[in-house]
C-alpha atoms as a PDB file:
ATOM      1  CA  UNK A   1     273.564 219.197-115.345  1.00  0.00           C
ATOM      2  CA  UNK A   2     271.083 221.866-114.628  1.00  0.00           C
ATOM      3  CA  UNK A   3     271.749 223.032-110.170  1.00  0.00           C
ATOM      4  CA  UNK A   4     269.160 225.972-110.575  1.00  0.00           C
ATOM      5  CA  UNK A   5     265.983 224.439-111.915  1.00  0.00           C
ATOM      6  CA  UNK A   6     263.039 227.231-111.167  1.00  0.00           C
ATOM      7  CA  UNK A   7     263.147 230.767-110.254  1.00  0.00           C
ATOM      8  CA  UNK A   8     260.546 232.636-109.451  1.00  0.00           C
ATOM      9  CA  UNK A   9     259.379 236.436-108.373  1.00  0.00           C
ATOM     10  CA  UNK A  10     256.505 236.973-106.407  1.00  0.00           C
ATOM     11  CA  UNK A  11     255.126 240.270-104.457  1.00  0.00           C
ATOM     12  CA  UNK A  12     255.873 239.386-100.259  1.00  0.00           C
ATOM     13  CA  UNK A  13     252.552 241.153 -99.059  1.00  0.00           C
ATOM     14  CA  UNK A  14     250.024 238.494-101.090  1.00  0.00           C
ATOM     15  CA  UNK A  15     252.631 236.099-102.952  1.00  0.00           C
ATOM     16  CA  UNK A  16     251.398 237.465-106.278  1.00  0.00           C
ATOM     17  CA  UNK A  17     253.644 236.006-108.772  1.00  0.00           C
ATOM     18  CA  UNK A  18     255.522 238.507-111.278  1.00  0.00           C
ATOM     19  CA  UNK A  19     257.844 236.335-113.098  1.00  0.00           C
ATOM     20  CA  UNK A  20     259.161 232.572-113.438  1.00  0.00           C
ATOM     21  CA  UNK A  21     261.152 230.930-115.311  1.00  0.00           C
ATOM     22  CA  UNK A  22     259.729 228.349-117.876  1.00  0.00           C
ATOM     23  CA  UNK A  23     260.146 224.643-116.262  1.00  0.00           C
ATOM     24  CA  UNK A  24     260.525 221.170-118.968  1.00  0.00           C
ATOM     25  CA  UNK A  25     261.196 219.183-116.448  1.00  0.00           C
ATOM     26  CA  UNK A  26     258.576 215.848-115.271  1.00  0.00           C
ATOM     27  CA  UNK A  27     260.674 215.451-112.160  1.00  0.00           C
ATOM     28  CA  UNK A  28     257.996 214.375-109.635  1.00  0.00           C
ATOM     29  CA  UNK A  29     259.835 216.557-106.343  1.00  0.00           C
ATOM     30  CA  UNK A  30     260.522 219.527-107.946  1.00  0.00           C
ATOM     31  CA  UNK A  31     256.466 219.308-109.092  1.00  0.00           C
ATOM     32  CA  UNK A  32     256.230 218.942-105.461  1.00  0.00           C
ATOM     33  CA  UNK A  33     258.796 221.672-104.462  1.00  0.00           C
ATOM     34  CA  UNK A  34     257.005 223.999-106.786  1.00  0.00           C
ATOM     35  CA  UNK A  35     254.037 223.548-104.686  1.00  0.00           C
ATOM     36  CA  UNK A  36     255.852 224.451-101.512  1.00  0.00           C
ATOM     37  CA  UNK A  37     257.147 227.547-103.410  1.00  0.00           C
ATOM     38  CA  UNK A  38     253.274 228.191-103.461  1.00  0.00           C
ATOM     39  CA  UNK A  39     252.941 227.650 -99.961  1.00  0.00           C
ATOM     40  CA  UNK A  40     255.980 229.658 -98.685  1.00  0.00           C
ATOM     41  CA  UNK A  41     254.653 232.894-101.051  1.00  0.00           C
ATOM     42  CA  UNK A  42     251.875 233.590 -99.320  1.00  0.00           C
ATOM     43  CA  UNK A  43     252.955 233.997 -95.688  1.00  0.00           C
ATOM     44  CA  UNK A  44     256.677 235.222 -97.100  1.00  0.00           C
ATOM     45  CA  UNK A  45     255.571 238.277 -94.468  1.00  0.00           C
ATOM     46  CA  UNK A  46     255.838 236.182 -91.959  1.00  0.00           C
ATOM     47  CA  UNK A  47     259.300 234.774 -92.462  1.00  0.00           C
ATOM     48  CA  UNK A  48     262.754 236.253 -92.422  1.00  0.00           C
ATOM     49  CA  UNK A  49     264.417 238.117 -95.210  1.00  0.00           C
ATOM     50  CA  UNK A  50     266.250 234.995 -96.033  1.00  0.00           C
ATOM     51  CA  UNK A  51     265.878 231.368 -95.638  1.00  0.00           C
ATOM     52  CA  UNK A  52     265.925 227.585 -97.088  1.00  0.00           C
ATOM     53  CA  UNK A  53     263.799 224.793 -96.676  1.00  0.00           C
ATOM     54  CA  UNK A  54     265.573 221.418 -97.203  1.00  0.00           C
ATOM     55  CA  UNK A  55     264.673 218.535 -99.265  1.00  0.00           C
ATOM     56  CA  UNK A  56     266.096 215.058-100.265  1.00  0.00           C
ATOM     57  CA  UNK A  57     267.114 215.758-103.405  1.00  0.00           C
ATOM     58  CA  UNK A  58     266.364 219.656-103.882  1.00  0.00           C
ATOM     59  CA  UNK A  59     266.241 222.810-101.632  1.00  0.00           C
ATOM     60  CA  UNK A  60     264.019 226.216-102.013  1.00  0.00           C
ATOM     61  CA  UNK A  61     266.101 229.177-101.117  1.00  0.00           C
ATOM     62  CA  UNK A  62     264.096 232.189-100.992  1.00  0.00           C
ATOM     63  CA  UNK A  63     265.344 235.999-100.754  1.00  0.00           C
ATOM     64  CA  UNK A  64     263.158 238.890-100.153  1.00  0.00           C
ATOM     65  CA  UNK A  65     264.108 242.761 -99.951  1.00  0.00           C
ATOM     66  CA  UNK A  66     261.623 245.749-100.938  1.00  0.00           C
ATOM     67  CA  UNK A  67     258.572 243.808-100.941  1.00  0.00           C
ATOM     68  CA  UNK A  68     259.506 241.505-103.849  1.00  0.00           C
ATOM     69  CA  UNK A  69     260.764 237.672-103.425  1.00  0.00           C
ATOM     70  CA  UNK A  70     263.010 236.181-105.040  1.00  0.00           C
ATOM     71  CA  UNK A  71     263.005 232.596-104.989  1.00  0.00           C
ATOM     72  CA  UNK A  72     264.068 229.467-106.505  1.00  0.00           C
ATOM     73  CA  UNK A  73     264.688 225.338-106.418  1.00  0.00           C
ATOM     74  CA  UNK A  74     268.098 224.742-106.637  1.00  0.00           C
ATOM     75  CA  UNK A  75     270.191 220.573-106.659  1.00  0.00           C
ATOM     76  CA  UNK A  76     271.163 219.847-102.947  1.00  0.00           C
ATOM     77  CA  UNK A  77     274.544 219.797-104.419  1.00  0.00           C
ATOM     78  CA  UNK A  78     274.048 223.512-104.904  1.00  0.00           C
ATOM     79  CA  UNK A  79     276.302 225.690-102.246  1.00  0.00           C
ATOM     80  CA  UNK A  80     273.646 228.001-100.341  1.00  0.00           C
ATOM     81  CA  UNK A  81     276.188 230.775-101.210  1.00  0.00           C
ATOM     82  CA  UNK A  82     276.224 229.724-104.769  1.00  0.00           C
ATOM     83  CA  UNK A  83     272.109 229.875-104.863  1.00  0.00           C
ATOM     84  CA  UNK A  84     271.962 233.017-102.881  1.00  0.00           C
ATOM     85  CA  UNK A  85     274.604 234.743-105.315  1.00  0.00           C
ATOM     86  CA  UNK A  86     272.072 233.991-108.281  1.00  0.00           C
ATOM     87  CA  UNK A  87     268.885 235.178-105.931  1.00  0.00           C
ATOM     88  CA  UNK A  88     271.216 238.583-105.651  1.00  0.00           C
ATOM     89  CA  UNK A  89     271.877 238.613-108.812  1.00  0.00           C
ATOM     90  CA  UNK A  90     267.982 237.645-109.920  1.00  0.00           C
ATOM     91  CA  UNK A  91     266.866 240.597-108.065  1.00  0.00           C
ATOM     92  CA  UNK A  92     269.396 243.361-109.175  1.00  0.00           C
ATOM     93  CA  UNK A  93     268.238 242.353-112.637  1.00  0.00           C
ATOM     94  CA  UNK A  94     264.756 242.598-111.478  1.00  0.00           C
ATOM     95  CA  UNK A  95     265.525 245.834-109.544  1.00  0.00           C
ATOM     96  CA  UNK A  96     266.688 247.298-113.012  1.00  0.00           C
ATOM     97  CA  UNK A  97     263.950 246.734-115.220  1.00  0.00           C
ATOM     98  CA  UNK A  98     260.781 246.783-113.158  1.00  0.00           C
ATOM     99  CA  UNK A  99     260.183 249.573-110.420  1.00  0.00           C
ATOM    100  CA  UNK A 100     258.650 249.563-107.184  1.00  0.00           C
ATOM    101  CA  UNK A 101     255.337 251.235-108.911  1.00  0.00           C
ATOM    102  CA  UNK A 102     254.692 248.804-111.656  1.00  0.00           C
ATOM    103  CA  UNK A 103     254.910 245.724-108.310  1.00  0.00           C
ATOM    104  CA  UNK A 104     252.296 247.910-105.783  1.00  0.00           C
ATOM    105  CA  UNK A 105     250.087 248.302-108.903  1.00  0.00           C
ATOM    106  CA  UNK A 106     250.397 244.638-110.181  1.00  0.00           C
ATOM    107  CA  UNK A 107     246.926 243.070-110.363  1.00  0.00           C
ATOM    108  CA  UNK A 108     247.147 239.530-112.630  1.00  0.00           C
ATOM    109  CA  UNK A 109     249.656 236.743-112.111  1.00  0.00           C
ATOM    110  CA  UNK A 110     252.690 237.015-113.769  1.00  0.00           C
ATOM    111  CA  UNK A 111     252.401 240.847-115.087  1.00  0.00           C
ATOM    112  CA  UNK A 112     256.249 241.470-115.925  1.00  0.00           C
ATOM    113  CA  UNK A 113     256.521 238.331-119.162  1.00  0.00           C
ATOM    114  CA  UNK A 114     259.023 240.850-120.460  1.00  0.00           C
ATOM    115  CA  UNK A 115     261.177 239.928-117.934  1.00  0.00           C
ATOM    116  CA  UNK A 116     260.846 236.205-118.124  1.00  0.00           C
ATOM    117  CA  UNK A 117     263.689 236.256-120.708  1.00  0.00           C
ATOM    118  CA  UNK A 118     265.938 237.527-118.630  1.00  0.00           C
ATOM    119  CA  UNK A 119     265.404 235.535-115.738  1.00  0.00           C
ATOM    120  CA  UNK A 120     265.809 232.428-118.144  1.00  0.00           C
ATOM    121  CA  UNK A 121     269.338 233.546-119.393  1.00  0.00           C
ATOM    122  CA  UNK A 122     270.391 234.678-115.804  1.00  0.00           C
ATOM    123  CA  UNK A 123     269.466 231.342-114.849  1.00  0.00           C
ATOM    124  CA  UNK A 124     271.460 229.780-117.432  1.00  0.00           C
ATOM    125  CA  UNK A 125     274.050 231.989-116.878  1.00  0.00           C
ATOM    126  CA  UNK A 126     274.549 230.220-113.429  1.00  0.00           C
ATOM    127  CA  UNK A 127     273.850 226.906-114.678  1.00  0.00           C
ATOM    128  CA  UNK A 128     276.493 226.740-117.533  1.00  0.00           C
ATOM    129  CA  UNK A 129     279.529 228.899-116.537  1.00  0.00           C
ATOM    130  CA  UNK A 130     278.460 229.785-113.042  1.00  0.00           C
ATOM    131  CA  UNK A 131     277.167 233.090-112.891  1.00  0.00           C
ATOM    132  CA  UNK A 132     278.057 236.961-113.973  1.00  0.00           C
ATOM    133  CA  UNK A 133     281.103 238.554-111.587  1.00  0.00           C
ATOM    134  CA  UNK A 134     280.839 235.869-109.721  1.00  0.00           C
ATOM    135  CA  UNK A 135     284.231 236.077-107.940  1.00  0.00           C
ATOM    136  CA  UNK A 136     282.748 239.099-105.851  1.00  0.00           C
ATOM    137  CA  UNK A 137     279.435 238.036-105.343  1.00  0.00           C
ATOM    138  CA  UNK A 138     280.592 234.887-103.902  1.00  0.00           C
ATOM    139  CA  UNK A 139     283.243 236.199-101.627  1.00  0.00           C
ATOM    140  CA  UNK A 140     280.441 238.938-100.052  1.00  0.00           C
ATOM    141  CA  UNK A 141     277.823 235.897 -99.816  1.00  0.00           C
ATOM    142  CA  UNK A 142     279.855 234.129 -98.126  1.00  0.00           C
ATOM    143  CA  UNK A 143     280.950 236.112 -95.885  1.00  0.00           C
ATOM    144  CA  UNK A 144     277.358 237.608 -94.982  1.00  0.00           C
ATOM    145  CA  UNK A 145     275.592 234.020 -94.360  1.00  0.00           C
ATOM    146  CA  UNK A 146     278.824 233.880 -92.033  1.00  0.00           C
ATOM    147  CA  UNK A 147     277.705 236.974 -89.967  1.00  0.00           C
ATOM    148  CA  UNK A 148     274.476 236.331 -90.300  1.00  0.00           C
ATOM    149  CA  UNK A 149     273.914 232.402 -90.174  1.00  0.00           C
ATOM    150  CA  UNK A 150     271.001 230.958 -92.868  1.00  0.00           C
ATOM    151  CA  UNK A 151     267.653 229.925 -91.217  1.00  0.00           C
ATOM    152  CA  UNK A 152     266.411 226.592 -92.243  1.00  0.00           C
ATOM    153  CA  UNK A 153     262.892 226.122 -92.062  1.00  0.00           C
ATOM    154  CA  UNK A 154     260.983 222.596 -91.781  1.00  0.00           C
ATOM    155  CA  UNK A 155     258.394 221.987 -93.991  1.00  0.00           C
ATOM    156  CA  UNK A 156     256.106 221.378 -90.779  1.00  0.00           C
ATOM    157  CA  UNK A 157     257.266 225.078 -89.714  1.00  0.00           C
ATOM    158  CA  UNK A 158     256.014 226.271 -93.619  1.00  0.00           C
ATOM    159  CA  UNK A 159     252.937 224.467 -93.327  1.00  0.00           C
ATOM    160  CA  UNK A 160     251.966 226.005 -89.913  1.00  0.00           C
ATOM    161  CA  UNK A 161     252.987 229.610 -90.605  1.00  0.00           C
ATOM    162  CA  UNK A 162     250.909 229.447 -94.129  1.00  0.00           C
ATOM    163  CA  UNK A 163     247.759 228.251 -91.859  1.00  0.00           C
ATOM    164  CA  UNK A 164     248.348 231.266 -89.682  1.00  0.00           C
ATOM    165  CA  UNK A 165     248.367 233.480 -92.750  1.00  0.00           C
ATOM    166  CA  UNK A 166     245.287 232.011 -94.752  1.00  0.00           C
ATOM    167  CA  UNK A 167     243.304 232.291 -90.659  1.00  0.00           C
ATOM    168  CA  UNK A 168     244.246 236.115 -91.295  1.00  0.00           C
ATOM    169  CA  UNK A 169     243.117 236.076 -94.282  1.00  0.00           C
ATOM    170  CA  UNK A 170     240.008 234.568 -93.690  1.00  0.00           C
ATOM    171  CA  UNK A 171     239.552 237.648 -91.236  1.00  0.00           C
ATOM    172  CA  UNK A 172     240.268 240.142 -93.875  1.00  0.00           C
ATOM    173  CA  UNK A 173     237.698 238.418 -96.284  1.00  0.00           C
ATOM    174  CA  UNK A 174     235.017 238.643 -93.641  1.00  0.00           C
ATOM    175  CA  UNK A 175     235.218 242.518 -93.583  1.00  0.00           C
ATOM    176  CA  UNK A 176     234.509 242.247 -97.393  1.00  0.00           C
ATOM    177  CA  UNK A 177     236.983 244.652 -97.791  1.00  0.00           C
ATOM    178  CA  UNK A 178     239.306 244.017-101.079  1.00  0.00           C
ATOM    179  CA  UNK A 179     237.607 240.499-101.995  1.00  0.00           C
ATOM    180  CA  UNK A 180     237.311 240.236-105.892  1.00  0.00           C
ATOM    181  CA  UNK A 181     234.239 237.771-106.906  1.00  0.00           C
ATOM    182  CA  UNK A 182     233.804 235.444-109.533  1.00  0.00           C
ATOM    183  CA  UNK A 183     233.403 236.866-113.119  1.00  0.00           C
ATOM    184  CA  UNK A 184     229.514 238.435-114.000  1.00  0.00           C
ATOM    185  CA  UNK A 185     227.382 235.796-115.662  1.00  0.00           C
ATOM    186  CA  UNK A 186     224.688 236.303-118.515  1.00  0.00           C
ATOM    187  CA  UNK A 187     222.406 235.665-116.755  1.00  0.00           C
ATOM    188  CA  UNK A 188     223.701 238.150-113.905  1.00  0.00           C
ATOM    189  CA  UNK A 189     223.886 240.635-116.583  1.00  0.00           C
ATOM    190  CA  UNK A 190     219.905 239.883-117.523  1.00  0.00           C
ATOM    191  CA  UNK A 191     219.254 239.833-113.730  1.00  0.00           C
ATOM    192  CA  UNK A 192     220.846 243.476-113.392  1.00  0.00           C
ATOM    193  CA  UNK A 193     218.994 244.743-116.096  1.00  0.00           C
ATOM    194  CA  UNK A 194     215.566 243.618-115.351  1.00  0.00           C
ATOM    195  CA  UNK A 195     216.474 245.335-111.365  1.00  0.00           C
ATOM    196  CA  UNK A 196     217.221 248.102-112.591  1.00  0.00           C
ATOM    197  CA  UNK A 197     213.802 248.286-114.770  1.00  0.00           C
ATOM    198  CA  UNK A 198     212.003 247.357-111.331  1.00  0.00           C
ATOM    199  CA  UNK A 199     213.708 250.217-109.397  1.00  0.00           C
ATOM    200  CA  UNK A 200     213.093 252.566-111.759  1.00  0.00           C
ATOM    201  CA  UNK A 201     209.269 251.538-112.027  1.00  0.00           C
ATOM    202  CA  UNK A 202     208.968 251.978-108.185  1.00  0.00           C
ATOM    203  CA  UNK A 203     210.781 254.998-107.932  1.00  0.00           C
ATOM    204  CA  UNK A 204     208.783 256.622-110.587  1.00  0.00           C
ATOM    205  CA  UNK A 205     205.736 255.614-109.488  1.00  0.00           C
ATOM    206  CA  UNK A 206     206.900 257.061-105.813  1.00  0.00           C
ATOM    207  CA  UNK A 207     207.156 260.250-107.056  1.00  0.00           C
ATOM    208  CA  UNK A 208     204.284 260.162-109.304  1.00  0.00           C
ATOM    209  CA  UNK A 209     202.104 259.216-106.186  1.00  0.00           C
ATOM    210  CA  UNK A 210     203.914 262.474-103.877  1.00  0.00           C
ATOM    211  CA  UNK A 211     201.868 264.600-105.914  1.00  0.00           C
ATOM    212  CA  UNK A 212     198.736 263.159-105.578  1.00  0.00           C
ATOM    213  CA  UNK A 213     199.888 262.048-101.568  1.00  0.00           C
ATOM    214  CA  UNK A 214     200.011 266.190-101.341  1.00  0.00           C
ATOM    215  CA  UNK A 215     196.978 266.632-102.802  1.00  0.00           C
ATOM    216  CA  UNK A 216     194.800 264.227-101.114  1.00  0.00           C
ATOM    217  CA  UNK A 217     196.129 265.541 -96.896  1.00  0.00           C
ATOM    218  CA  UNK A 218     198.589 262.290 -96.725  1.00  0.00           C
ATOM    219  CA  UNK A 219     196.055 260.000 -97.137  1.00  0.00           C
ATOM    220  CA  UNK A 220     198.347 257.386-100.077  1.00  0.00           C
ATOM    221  CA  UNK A 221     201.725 258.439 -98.158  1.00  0.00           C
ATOM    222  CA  UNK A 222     202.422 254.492 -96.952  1.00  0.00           C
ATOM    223  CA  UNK A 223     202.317 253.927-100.851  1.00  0.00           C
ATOM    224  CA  UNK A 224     204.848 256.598-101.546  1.00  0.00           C
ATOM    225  CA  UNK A 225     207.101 254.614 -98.666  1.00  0.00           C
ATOM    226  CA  UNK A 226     206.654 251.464-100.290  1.00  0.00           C
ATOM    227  CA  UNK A 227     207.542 252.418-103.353  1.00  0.00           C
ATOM    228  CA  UNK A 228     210.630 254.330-102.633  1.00  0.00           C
ATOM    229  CA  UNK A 229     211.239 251.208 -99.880  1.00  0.00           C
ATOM    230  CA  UNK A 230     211.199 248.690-102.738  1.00  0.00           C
ATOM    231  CA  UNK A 231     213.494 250.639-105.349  1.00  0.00           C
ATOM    232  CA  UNK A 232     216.336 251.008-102.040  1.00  0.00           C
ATOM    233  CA  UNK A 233     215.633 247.024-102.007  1.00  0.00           C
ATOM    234  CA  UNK A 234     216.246 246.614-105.806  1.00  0.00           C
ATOM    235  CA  UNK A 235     219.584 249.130-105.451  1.00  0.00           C
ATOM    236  CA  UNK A 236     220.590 247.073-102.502  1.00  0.00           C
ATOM    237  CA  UNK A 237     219.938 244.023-104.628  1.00  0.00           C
ATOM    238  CA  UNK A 238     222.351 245.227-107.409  1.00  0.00           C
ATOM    239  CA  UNK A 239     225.112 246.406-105.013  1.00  0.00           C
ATOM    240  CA  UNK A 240     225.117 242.842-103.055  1.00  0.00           C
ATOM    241  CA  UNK A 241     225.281 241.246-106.431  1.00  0.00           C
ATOM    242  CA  UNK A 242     228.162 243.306-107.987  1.00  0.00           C
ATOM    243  CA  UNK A 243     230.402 243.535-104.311  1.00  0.00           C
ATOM    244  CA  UNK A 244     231.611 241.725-102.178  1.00  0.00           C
ATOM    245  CA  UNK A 245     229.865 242.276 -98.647  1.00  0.00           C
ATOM    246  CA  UNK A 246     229.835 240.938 -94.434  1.00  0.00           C
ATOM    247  CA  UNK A 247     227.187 238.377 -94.155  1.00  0.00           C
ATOM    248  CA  UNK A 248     225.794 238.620 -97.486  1.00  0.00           C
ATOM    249  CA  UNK A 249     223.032 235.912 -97.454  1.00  0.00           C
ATOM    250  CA  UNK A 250     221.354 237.316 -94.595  1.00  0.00           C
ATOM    251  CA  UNK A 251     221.392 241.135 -96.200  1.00  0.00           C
ATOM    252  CA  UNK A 252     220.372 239.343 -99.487  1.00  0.00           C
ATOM    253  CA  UNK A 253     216.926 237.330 -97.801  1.00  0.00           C
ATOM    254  CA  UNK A 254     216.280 240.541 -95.929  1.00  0.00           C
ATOM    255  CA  UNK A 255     216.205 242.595 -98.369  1.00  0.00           C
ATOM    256  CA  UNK A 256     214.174 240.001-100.689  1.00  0.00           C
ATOM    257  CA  UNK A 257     211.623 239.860 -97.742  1.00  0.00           C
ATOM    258  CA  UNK A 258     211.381 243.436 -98.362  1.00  0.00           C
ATOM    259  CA  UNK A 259     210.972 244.164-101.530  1.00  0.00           C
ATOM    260  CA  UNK A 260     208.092 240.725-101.102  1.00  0.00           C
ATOM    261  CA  UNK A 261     206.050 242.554 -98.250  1.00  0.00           C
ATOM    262  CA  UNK A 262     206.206 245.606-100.209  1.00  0.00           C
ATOM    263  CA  UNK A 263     204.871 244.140-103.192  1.00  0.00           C
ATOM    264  CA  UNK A 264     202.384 242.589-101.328  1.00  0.00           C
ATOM    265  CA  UNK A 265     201.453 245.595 -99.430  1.00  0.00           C
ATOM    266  CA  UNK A 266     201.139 247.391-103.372  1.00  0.00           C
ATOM    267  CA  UNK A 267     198.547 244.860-103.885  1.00  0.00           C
ATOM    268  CA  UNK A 268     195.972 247.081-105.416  1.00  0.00           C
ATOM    269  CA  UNK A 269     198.044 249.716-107.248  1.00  0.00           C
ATOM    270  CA  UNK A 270     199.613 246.939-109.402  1.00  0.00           C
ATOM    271  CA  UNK A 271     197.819 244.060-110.718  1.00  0.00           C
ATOM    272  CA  UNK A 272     198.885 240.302-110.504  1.00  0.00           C
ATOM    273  CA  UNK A 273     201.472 239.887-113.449  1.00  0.00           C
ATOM    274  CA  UNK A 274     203.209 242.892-112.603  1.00  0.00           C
ATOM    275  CA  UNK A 275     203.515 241.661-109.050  1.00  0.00           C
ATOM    276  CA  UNK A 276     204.842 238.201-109.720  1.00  0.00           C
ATOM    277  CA  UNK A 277     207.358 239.768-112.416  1.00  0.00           C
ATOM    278  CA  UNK A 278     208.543 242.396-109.867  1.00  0.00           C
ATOM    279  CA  UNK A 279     208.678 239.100-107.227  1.00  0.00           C
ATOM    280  CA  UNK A 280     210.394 236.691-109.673  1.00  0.00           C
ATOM    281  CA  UNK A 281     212.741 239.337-110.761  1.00  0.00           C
ATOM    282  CA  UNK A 282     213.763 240.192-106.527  1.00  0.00           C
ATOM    283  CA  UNK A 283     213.872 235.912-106.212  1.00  0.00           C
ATOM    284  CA  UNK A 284     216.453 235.794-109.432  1.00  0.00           C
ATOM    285  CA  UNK A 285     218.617 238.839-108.661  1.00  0.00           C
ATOM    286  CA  UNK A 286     219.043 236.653-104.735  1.00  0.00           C
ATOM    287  CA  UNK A 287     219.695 233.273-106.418  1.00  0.00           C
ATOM    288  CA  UNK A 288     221.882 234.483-107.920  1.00  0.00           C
ATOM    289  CA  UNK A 289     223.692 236.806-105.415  1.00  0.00           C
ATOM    290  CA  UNK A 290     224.146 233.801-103.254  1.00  0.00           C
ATOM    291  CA  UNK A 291     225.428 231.858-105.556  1.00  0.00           C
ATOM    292  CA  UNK A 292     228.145 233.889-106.483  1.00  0.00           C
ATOM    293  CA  UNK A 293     231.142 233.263-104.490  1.00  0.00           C
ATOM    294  CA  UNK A 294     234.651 234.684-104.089  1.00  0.00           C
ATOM    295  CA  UNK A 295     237.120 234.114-106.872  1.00  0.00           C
ATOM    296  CA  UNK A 296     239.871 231.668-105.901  1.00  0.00           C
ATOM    297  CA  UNK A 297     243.341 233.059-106.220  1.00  0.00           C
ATOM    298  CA  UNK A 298     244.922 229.954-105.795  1.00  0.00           C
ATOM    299  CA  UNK A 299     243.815 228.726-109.346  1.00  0.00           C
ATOM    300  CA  UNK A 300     245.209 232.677-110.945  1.00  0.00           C
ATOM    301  CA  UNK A 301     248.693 232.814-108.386  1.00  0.00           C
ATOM    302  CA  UNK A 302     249.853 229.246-108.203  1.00  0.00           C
ATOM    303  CA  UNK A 303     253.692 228.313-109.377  1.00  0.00           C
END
């Protein structure tokens, strides 16, 4: 009978997960536990170095040290010195093949398969003769959860400290700062390309009008500032599209009001087809700005 039946790795300062073991198993809590492993990885900053959260059936015991986690769901029959011997063990292994670089620069889920393999015969290591030196290990586990008793957490307790994180993270997303988006579409591509033809067009007829604006004292200088206003529009237009930004629909109808009055105020200098395409292009590159929303992380970092 299997007493360790998932381990997993994940990085403490956004629960990214590095490595798991491979899981055959329909059993209907440890699906469930596996989704609590979820939970506790993403606000593991928040909790101590070392912990458990009890179940009927199975436990999580998580261990964390350098930034990495190591945790797994182990058979309530399982000592919590027997299951914190393998998490020691799990991340001396992991300490040896993977360094501290290769985690900070991780960017997809699960970036270390290598060292799937070896978590899977650690783990059956543990499960069929007990573990690797495990006289030792057992004896210094022991007598550290003595000094330095294990926390058990509550479910209720995991619950509200993940809410706390993912209200901090909120904040974080607001500031636009490190927010990834969802993938470029086609017709994101086609919208990019037809911008860019539309601030190129303005800022070339901007600076072909300077020279005449020179010649003639001033008099077509608001036409040089609409031009050169509506190709900052149409680079605005790309940037909002391609990055993540603070209040992002109002920048994106602002600037689309823009690049409309200016077009407008062109009325004259271009006739009406080149108008509506420079308007339908400034109404498509918007759409579809607003449209695009952050990617969701829970669907690439979940257990």
């Amino acid at each position: 009978m299997s007493l360790i039946l998932f381990a997993l790795v994940v990085r403490v300062r956004d629960g990214l997960p590095l490595s798991a073991s491979t899981d055959f198993q329909h059993n209907p809590e440890l699906q469930e536990r596996k989704q609590q492993l979820r939970t506790i990885s993403k606000a593991l900053s928040l909790f101590p170095d070392r912990g458990a959260v009890k179940g009927h059936d199975l436990n999580i015991y998580f261990l964390s040290s350098e930034g990495v986690s190591y945790m797994s769901v182990c058979d309530a029959s399982l000592p919590a010195a027997m299951a914190f011997c393998f998490l020691e063990d799990l991340r001396w292994e992991f300490t040896a093949h993977m360094d501290n670089a290769k985690v900070a620069l991780a960017a997809r889920p699960y970036p270390f398969l290598e060292f799937d393999n070896s978590l899977a015969w650690l783990q059956q290591q543990y499960n069929q003769r007990g573990g690797p030196a495990l006289e030792v290990t057992l004896t210094e586990v022991q007598e550290d959860l003595k000094t330095r008793p294990l926390q058990i957490l509550t479910l209720e307790e995991v619950e509200l400290t993940n809410g706390s994180a993912n209200g901090h993270a909120e904040q974080l997303s607001e500031s636009g700062q490190n927010q990834r988006l969802q993938p470029v579409t086609a017709p994101g591509i086609l919208s990019l390309v037809l911008n860019i033809m539309c601030s190129s067009l303005n800022l070339i007829r901007g600076v072909h009008l300077i020279e005449n604006t020179f010649q003639d004292d001033y008099e077509g200088i608001w036409n040089v500032l609409a031009f050169l206003l509506a190709f900052l529009c149409c680079v605005g237009q790309c940037h909002l599209y391609l990055f993540h930004s603070s209040l992002k629909s109002v920048k994106s109808l602002v600037l689309l009001s823009v690049v409309v009055v200016c077009n407008c105020f062109l009325f004259g200098l271009r006739n009406v087809w080149q108008l509506l395409f420079h308007l339908a292009v400034a109404v498509l590159v918007t759409l579809l700005t607003l449209n695009r929303k952050l990617h969701d992380r829970t669907n690439d970092c979940g257990v």
